[in-house]
N, C-alpha and C. Protein backbone atom coordinates (compact mmCIF):
# COMPACT_ATOMS: atom_id res chain seq x y z
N UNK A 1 0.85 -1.17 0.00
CA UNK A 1 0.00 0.00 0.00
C UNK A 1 0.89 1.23 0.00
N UNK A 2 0.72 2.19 -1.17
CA UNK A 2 1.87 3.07 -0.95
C UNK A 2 1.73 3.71 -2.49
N UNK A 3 2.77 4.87 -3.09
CA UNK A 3 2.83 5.41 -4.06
C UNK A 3 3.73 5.19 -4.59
N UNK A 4 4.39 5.55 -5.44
CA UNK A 4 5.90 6.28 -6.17
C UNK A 4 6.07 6.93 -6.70
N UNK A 5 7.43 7.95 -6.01
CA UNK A 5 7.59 9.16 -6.66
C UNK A 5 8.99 9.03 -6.90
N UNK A 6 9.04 10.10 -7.68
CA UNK A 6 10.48 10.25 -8.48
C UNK A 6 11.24 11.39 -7.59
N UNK A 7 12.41 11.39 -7.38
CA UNK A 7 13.01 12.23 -6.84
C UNK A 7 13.99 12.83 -8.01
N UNK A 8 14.55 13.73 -8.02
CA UNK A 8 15.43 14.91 -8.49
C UNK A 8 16.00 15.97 -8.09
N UNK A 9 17.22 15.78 -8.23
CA UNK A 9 18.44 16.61 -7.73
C UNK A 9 18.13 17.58 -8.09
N UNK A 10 19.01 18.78 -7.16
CA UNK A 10 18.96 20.41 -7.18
C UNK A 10 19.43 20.39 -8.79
N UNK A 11 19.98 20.51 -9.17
CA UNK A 11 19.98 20.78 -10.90
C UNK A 11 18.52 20.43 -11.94
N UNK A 12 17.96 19.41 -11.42
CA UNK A 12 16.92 19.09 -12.44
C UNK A 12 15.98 19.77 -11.77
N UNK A 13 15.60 19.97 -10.32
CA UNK A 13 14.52 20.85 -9.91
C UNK A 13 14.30 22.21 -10.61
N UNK A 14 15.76 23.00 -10.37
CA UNK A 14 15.99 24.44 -11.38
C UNK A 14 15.86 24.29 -12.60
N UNK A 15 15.88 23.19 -13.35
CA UNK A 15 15.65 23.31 -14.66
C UNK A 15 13.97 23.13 -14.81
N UNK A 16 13.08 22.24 -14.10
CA UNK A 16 12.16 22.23 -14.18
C UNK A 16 11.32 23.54 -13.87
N UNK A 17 11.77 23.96 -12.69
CA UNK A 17 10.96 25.46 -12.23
C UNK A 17 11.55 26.49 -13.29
N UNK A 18 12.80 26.13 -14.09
CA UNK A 18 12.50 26.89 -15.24
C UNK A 18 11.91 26.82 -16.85
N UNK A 19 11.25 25.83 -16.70
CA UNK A 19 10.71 25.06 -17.71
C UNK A 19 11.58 24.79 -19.02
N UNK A 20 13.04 24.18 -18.25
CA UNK A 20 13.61 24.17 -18.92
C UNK A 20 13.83 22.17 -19.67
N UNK A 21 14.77 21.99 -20.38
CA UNK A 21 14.74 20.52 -20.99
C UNK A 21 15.46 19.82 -19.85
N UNK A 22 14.61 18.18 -19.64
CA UNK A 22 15.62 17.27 -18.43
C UNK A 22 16.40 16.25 -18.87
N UNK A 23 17.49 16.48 -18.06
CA UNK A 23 18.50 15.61 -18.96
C UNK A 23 17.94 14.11 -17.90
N UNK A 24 18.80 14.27 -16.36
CA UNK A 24 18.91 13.02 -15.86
C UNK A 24 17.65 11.83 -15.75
N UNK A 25 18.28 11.21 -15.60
CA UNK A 25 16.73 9.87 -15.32
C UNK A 25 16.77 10.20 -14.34
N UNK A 26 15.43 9.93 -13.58
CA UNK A 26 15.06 10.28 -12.11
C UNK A 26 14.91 8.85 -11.32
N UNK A 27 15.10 8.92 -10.15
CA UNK A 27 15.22 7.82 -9.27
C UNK A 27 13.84 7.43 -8.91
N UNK A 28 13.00 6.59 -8.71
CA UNK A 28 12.04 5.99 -8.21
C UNK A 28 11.73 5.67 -6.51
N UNK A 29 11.21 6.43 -5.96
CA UNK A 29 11.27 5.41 -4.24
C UNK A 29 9.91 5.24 -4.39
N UNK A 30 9.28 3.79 -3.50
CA UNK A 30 8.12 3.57 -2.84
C UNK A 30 7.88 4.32 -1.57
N UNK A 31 6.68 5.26 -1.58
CA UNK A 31 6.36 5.51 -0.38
C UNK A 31 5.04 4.67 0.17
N UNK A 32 5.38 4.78 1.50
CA UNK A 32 4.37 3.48 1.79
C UNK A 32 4.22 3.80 3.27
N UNK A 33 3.30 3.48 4.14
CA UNK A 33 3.37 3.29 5.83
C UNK A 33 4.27 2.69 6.75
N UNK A 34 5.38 3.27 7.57
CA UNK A 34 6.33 2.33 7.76
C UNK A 34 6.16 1.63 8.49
N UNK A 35 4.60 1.62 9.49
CA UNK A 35 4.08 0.46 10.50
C UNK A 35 3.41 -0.64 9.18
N UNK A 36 3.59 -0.85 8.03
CA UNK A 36 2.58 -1.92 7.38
C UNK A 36 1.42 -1.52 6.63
N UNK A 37 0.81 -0.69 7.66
CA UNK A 37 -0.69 -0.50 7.79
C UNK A 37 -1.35 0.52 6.19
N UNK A 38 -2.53 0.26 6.06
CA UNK A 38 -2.91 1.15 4.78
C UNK A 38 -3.79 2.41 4.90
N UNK A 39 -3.53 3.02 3.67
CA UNK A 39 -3.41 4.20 4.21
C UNK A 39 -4.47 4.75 2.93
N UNK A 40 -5.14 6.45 3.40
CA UNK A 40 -5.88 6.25 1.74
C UNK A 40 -5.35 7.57 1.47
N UNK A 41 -5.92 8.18 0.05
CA UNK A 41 -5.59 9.33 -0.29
C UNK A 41 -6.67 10.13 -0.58
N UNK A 42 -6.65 11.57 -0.01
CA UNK A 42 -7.96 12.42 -0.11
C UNK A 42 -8.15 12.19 -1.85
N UNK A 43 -9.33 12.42 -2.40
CA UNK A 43 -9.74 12.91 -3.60
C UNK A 43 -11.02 13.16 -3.37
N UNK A 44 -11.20 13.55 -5.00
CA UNK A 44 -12.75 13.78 -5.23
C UNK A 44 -13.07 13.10 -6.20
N UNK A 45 -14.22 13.38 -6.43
CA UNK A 45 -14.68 12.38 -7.79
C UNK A 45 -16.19 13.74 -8.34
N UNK A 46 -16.71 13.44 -9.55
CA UNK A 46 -17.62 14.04 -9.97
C UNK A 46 -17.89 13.23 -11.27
N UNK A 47 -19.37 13.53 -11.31
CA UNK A 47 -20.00 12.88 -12.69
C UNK A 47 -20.84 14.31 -13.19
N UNK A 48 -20.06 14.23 -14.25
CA UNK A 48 -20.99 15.54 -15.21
C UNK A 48 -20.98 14.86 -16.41
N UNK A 49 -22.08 15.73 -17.31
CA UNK A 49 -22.96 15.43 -18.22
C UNK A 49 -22.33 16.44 -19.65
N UNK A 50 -21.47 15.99 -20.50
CA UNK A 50 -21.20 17.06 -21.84
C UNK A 50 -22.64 17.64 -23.00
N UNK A 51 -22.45 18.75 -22.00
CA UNK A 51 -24.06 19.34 -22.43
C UNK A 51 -24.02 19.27 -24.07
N UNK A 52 -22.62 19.10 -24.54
CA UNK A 52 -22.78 19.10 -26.10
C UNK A 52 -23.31 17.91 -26.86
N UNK A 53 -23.46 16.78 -26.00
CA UNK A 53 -24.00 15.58 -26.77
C UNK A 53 -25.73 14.97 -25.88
N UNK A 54 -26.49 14.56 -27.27
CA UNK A 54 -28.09 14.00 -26.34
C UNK A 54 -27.06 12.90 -25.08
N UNK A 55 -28.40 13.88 -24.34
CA UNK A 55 -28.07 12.86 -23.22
C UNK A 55 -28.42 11.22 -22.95
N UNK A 56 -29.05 11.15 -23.37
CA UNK A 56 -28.62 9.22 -24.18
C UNK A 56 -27.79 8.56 -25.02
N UNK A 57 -26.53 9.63 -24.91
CA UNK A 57 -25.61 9.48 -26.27
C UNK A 57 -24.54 8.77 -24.68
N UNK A 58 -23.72 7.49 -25.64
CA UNK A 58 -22.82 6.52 -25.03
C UNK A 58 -21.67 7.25 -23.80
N UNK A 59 -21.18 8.58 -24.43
CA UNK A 59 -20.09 9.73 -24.15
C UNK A 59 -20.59 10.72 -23.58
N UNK A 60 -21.85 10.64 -23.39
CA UNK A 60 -22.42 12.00 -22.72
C UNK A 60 -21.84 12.09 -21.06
N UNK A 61 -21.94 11.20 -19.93
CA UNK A 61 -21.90 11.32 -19.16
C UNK A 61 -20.22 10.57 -18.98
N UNK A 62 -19.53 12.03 -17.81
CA UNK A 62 -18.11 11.58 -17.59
C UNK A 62 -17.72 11.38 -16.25
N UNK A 63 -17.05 10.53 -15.47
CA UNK A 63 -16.75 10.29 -13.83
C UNK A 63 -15.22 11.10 -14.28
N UNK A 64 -15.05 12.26 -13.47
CA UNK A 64 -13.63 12.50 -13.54
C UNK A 64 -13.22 12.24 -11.84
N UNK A 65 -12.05 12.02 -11.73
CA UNK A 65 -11.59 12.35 -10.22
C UNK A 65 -10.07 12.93 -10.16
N UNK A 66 -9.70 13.37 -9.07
CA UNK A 66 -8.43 14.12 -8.77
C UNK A 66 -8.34 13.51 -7.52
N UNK A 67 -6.21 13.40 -7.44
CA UNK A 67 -6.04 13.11 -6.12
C UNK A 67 -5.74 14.53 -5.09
N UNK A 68 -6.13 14.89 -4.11
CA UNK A 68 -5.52 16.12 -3.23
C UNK A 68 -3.91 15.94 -2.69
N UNK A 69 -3.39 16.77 -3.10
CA UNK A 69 -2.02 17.36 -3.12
C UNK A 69 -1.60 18.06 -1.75
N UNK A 70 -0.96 18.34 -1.32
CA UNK A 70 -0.36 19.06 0.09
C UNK A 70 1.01 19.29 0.06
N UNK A 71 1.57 19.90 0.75
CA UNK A 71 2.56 20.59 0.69
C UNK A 71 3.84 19.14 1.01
N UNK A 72 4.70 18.78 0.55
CA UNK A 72 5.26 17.34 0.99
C UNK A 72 6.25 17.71 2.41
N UNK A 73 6.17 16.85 3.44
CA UNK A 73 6.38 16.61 4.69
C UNK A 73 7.97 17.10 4.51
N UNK A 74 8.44 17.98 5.91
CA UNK A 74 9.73 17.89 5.96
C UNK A 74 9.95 17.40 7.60
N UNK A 75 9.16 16.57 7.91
CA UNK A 75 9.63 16.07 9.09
C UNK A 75 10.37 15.33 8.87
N UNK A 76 11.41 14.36 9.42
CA UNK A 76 12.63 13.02 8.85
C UNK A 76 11.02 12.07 8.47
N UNK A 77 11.34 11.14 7.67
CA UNK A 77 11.01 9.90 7.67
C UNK A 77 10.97 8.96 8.71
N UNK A 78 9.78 8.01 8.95
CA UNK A 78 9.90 7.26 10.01
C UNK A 78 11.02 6.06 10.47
N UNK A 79 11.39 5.80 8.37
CA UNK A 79 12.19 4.80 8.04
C UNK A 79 13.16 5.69 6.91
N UNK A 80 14.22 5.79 6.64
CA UNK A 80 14.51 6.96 5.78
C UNK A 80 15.80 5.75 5.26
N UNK A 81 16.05 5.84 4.24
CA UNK A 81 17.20 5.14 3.37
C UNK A 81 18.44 5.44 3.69
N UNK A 82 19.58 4.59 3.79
CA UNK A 82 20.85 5.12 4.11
C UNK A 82 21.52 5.98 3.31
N UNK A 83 21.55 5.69 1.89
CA UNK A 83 21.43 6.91 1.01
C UNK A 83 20.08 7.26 0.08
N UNK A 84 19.78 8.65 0.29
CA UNK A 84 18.50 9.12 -0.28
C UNK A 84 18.33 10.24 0.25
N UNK A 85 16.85 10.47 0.28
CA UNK A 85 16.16 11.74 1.20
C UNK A 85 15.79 11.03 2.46
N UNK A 86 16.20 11.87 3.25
CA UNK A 86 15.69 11.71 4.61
C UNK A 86 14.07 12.43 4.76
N UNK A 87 13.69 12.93 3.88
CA UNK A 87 12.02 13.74 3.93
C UNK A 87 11.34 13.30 3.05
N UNK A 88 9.96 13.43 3.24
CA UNK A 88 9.31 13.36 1.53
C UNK A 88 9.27 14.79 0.42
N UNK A 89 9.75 15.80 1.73
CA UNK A 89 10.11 17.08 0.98
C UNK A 89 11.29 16.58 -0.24
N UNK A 90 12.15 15.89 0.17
CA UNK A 90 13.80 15.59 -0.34
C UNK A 90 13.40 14.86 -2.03
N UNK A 91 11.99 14.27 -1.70
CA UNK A 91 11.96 13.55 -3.00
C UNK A 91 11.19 14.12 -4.00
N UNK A 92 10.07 14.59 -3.31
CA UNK A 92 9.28 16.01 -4.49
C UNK A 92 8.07 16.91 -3.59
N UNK A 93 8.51 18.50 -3.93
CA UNK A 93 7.79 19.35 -3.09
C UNK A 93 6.07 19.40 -2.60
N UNK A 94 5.84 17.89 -3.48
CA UNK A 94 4.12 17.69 -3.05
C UNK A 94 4.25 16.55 -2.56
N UNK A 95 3.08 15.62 -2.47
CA UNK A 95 2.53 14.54 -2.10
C UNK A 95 1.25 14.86 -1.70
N UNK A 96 0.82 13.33 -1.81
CA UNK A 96 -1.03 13.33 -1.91
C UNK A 96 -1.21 13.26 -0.40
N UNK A 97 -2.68 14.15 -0.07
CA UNK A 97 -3.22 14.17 1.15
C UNK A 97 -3.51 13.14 1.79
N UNK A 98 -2.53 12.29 2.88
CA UNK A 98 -2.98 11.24 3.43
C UNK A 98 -4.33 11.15 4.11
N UNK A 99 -5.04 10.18 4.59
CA UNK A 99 -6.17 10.02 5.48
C UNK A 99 -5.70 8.80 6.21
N UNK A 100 -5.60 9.10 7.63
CA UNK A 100 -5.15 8.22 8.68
C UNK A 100 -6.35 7.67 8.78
N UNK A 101 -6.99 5.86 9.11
CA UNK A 101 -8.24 5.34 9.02
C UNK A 101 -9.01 5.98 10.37
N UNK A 102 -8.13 7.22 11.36
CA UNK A 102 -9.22 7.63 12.24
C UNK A 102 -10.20 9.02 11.12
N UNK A 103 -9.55 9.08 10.21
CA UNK A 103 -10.20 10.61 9.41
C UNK A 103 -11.15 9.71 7.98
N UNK A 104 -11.12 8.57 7.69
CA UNK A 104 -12.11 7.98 6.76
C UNK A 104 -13.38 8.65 6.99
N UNK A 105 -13.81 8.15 7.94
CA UNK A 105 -15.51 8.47 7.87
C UNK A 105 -15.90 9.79 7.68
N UNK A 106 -15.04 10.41 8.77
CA UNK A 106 -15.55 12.18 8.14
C UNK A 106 -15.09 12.64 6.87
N UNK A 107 -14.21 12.13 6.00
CA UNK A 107 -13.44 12.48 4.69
C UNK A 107 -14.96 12.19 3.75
N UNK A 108 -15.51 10.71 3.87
CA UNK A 108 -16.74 10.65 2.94
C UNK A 108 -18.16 11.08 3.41
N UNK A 109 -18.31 12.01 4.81
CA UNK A 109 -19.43 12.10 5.28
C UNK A 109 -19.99 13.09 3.88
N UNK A 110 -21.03 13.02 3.74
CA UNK A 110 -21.36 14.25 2.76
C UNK A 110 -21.76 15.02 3.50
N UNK A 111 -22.33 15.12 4.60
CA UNK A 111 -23.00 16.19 5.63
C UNK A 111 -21.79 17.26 6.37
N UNK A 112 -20.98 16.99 5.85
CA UNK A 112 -19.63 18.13 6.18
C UNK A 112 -19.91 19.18 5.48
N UNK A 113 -20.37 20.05 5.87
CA UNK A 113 -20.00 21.44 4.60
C UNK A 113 -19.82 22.89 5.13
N UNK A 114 -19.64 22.69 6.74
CA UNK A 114 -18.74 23.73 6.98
C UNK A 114 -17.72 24.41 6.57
N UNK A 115 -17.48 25.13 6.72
CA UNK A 115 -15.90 25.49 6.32
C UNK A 115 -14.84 25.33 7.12
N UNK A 116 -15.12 25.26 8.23
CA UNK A 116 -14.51 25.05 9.38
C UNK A 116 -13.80 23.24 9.22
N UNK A 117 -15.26 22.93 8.94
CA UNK A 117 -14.70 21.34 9.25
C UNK A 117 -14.49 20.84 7.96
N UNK A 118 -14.40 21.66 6.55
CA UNK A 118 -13.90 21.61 5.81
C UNK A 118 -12.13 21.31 5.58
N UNK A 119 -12.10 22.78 6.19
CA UNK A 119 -10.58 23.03 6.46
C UNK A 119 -9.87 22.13 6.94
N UNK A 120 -10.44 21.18 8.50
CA UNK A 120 -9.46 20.78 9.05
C UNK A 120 -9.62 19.23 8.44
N UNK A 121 -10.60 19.06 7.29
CA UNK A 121 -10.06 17.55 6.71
C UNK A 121 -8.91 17.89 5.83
N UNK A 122 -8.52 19.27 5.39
CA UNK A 122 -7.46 19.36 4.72
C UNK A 122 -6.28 19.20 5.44
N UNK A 123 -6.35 18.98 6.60
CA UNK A 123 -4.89 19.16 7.10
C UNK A 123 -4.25 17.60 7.20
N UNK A 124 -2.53 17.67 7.05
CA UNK A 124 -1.90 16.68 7.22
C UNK A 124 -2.21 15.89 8.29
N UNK A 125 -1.77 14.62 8.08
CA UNK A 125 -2.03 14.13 9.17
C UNK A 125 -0.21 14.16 10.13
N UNK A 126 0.04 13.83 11.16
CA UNK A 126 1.36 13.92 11.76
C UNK A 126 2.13 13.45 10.75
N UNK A 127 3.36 14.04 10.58
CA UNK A 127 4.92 14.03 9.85
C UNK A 127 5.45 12.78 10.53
N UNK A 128 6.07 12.24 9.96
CA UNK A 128 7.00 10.70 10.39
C UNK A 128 6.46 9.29 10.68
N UNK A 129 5.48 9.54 9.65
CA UNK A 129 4.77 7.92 9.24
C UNK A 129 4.80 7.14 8.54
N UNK A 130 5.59 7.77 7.37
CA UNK A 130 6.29 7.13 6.33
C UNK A 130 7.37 6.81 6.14
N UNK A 131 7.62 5.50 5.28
CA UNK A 131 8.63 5.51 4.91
C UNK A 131 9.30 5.23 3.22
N UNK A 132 10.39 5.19 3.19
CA UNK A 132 10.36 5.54 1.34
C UNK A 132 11.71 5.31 1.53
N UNK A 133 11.79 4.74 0.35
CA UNK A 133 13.00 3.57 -0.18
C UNK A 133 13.51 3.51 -1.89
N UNK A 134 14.42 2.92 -2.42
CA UNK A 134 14.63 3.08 -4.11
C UNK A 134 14.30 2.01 -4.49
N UNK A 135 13.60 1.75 -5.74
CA UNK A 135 13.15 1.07 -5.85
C UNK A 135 13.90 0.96 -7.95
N UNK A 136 13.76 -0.37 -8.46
CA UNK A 136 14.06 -0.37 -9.91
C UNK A 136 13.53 0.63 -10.64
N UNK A 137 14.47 1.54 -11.47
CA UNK A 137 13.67 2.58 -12.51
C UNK A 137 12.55 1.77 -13.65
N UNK A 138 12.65 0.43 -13.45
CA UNK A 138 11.66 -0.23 -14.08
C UNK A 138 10.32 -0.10 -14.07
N UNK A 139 9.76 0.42 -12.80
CA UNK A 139 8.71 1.23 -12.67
C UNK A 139 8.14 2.00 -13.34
N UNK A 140 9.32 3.02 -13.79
CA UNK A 140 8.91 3.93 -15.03
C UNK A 140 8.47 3.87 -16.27
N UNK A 141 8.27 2.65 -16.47
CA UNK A 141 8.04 2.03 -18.12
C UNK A 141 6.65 1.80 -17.41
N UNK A 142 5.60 1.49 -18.24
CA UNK A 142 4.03 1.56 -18.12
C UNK A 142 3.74 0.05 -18.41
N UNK A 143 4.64 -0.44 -19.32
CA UNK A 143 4.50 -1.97 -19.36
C UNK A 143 5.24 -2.39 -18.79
N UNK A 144 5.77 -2.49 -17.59
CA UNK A 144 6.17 -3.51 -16.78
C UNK A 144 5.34 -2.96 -15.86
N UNK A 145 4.82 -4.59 -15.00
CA UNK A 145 3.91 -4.78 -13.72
C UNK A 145 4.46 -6.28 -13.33
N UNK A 146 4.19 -6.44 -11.60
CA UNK A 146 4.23 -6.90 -11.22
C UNK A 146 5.13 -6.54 -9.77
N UNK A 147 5.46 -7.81 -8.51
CA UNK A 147 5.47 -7.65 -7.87
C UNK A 147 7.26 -7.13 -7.45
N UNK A 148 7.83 -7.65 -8.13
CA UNK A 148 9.37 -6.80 -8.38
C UNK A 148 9.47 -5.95 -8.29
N UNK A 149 7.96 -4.97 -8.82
CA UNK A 149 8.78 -3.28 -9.19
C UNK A 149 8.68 -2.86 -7.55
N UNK A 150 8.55 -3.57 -6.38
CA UNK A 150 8.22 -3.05 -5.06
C UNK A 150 9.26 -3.19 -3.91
N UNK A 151 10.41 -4.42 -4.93
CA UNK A 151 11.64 -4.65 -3.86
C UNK A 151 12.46 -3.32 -3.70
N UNK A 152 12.93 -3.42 -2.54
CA UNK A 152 14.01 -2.59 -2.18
C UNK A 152 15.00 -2.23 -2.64
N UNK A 153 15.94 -1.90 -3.13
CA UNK A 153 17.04 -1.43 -3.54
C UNK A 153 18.05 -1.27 -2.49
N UNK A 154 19.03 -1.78 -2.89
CA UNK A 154 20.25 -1.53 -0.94
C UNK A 154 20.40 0.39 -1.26
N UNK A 155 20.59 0.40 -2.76
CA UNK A 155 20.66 2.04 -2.94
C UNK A 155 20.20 2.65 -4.25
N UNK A 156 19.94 3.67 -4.20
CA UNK A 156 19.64 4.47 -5.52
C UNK A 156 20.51 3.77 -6.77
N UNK A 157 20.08 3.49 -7.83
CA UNK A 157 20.76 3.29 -9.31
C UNK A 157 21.61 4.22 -9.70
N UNK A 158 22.38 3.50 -10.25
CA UNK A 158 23.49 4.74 -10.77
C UNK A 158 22.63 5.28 -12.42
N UNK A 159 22.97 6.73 -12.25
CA UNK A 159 22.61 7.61 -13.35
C UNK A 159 22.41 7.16 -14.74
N UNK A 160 21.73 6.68 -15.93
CA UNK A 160 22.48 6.62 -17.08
C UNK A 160 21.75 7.60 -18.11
N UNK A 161 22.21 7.86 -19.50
CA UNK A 161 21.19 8.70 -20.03
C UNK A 161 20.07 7.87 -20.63
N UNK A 162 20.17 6.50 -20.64
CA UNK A 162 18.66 5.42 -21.12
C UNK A 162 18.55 4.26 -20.33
């Protein structure tokens, strides 16, 4: 249970925030719960209707969803790699809004619509629950699956340009 994100060095960050071209391959870690346990991610979901087609037409009606984003943790890691980032800040300046299973029920209540109690489902849950590790850049290809792409790595891959 867990994500993966790519991490990138101070050189490729500045080139990105300058929308500039990336050279290096980027490293892969699993982030995941470092007690085991699973974990969910805020989103939303919506079903709308493309007013441009009859609404009995196959394409008329669309489910989109988004995951919620937050600012990424700079507390240490619960479990942090001997070489890597010690943060989830270290690996990329976002990450998705966790929900600890005490915040489930109020995350899908629909009867929330304070603002108040809006707000505070936006907030993080405590810093240093995760942990995140390197994992094969094999990940990065869309056709490979399976349970390999989740082993550990003793360390980050060395650089190549393919």
């Amino acid at each position: 249970d867990g994500y993966y994100e790519w991490v990138t060095g101070a050189e490729e960050r500045q080139l990105e925030e300058k929308k500039g071209r990336k050279r290096a391959r980027k490293q892969p870690y699993f982030v995941t719960p470092a007690d085991g346990s699973v974990f969910a991610m805020a989103g939303l979901y919506e079903f709308w209707r493309d007013a441009t087609l009859p609404g009995d037409h196959e394409n008329a009606w669309w489910v989109t969803c988004s995951v919620i984003t937050t600012e990424a943790e700079t507390t240490p890691l619960a479990v942090a790699p001997a070489e890597g980032p010690g943060a989830l800040a270290d690996i990329h300046p976002r990450m998705p809004l966790m929900l600890t299973p005490d915040r489930w029920d109020a995350w899908l209540d629909p009867t929330h619509t304070g603002l108040d109690e809006l707000r505070a489902l936006l907030e993080p849950p405590p810093g240093g629950l995760m942990r995140a590790y390197p994992v094969a850049t094999a990940v990065s290809n869309v056709r490979n699956n399976g349970p390999e792409l989740l082993e550990e790595l003793a360390a980050p891959e060395e650089s190549t340009l393919f």
